[in-house]
Every structure is written in C-alpha cells, then in structure tokens.
Protein backbone atom coordinates (compact mmCIF):
# COMPACT_ATOMS: atom_id res chain seq x y z
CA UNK A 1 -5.18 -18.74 6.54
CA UNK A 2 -3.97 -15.70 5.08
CA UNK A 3 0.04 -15.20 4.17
CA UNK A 4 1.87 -12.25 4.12
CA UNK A 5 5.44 -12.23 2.48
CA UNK A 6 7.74 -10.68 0.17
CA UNK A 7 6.72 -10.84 -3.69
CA UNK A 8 9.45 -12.13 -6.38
CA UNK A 9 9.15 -11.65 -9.91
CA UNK A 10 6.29 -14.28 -10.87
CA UNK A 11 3.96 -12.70 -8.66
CA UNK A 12 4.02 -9.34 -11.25
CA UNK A 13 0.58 -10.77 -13.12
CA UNK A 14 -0.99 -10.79 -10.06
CA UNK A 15 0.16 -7.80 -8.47
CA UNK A 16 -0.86 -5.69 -11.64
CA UNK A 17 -4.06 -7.27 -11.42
CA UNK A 18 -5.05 -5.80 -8.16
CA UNK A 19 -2.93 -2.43 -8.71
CA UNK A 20 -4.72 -1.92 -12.24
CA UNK A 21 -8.08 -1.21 -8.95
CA UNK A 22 -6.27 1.71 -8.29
CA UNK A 23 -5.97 3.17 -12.18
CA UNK A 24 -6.48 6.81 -12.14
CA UNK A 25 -6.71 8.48 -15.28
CA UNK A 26 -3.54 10.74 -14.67
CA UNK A 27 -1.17 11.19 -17.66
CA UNK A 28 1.50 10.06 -15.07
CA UNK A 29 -0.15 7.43 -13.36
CA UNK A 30 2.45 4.31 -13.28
CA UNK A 31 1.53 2.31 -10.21
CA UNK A 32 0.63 -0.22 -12.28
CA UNK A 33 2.56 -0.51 -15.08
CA UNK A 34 4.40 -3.78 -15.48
CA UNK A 35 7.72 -2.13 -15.74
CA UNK A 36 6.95 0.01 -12.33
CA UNK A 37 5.97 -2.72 -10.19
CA UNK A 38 8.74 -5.17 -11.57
CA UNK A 39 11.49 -2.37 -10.26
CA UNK A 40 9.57 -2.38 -7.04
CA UNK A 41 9.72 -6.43 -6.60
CA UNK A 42 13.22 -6.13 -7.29
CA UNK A 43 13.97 -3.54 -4.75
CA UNK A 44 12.64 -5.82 -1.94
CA UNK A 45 9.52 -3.19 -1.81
CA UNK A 46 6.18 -5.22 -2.54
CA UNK A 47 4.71 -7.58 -0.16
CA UNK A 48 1.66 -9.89 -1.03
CA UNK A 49 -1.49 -11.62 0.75
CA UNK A 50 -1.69 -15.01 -0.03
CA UNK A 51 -4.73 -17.40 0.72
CA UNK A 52 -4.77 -20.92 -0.58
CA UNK A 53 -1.41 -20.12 -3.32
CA UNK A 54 -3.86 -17.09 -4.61
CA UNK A 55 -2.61 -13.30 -4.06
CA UNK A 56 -5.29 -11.27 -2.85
CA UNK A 57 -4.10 -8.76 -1.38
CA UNK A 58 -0.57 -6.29 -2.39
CA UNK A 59 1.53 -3.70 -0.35
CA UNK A 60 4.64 -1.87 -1.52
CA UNK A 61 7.04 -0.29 0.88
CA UNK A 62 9.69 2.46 0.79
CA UNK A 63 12.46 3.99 3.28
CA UNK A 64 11.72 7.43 2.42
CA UNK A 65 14.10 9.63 4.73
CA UNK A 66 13.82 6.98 7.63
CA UNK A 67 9.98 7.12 7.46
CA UNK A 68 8.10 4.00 6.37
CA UNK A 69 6.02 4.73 3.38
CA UNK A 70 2.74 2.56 2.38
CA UNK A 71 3.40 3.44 -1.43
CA UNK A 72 0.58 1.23 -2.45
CA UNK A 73 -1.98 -1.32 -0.02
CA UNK A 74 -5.14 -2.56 -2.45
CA UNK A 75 -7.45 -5.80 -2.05
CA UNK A 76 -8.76 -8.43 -4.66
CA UNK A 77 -11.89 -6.50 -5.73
CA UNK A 78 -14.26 -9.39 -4.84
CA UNK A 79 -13.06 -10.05 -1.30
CA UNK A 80 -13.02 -5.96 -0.47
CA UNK A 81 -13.99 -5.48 3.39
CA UNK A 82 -13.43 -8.55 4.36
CA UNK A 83 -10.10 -7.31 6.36
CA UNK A 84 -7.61 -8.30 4.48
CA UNK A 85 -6.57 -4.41 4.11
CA UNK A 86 -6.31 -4.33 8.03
CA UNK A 87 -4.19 -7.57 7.66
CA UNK A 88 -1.43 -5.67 5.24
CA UNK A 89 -1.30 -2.81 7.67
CA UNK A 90 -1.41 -4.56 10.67
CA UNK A 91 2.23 -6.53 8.87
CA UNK A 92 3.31 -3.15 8.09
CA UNK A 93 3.17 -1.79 11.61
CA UNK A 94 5.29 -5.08 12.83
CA UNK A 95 7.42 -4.40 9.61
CA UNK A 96 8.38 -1.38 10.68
CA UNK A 97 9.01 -1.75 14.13
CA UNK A 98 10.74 -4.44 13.61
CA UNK A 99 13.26 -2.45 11.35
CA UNK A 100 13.54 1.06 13.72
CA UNK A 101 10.65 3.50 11.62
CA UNK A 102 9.11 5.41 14.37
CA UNK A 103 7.16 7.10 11.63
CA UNK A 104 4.86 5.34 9.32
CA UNK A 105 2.91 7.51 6.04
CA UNK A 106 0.41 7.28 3.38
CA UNK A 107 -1.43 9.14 0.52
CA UNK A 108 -4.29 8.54 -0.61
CA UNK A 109 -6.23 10.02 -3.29
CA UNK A 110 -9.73 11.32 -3.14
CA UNK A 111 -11.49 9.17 -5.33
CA UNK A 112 -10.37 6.10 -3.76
CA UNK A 113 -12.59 6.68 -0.42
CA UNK A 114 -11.05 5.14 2.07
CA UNK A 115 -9.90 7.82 4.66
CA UNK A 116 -11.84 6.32 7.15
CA UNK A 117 -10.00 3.01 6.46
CA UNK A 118 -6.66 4.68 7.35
CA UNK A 119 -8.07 6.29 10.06
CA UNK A 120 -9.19 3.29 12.22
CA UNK A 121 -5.45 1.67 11.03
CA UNK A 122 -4.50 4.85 13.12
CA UNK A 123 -3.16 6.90 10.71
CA UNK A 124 -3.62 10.86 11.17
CA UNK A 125 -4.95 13.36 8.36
CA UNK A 126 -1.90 16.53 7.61
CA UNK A 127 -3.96 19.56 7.60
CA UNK A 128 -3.29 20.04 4.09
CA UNK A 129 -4.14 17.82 1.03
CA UNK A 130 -1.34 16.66 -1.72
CA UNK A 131 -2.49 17.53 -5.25
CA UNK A 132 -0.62 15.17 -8.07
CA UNK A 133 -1.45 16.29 -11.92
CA UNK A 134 -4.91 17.96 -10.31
CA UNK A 135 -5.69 15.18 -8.45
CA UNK A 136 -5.86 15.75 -4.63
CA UNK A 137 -4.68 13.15 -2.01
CA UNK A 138 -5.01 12.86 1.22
CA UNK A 139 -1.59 12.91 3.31
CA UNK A 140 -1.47 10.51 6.89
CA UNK A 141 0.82 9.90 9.39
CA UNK A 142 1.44 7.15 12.10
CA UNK A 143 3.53 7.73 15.00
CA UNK A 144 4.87 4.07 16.29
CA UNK A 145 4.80 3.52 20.25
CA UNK A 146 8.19 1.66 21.25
C-alpha cells in the first residue's frame, strides 16, 4: 500500500535521489540541490510516497498568492507509469481542498514530456509557454469544484 505524508529531514537522500530525474542542465537549476530541498522540508512543503518504508515517489508544495503550486511531483525511475504520479496528484487535489485553494498550478518543462500526464490529472495548458534560462515550460492550471 502506498503512503503519502509529509517529509522531515532524513528523507533529504531520498528525495534528491528522485529530484536529481528532473536535472536540467540550466546554470540555475536548484531543484535538487541538497541545500534547496532541505529549506523546502523545513517549510512544511515536500510530501513523499512511501511503499514498504521506501520513498518512491516526491511532491513539493507552495501557497503562492492563495494558489496551490505543484513546485515539483517526480517518480522512482524504475516504477515510472505505474500510477504513483496520479497518486501524488490525486493527495494534492484533497490537499488543497482541504486547506481553501480553489486554484491549483504547474510548470513543466519541455523536455520532461509529460503534458499529457497533467492533462488527464485535469490540469489546463495557458496559451503561452514560460521560458526559464532558454528553457521553455509549459504553464497549467486546475480550477477545484467545491
């Protein structure tokens, strides 16, 4: 059975495991750097899926101007597509409507390929693209149903 709860600090090894699937090469590019993701755990953001005692699956979360941001949502790379994404966002829709966000968002950039994954979550495409040191991202949105 899969567990979804709030990460504390010992769970930064296996957090930056997972986040190092999303490196980029961007000058800028901190999402997983220890220092980063430690801040993060300590500001009640990151959330981790646990099966059996082993993390396999990490989410961080941020109020950003009463809008519930995904900031990061990334699988164990050897249990990809097994649903375990749809699992995080699935806690993040109850997360947030349990705590008053009408209005859920992600980025996402291009070379990840997964807008189709946000897309079935429910997640809507902005018309126009983020760009982040010449990288573009796509930008979604969730409206939340009371």
């Amino acid at each position: 059975m899969i567990n979804i709860r709030l990460a504390n600090q010992e769970d930064g090894g296996a957090i930056k495991k997972i986040a190092d699937l999303l490196y980029l090469d961007i000058p800028e590019f901190n999402w997983n750097k220890d220092d980063f993701i430690k801040g993060q755990i300590k500001k009640g953001e990151y959330y981790v899926a646990e099966e059996n005692g082993k993390i396999i699956g990490i989410t961080s979360l941020r109020d950003r101007n009463s809008r519930l941001y995904i900031e990061t949502l990334a699988v164990a790379k050897d249990i990809q597509s097994s649903g375990i994404g749809k699992k995080l966002v699935e806690f993040t829709k109850q997360f947030a409507k349990e705590n008053n966000f009408k209005i859920m968002r992600t980025t996402s950039f291009y070379e990840y390929g997964v807008k189709d994954f946000w897309i079935k979550q429910g997640f809507k495409l902005f018309d126009e693209p983020g760009q982040y040191s010449g990288h573009e991202f796509y930008r979604l949105e969730l409206k939340l149903n009371d």
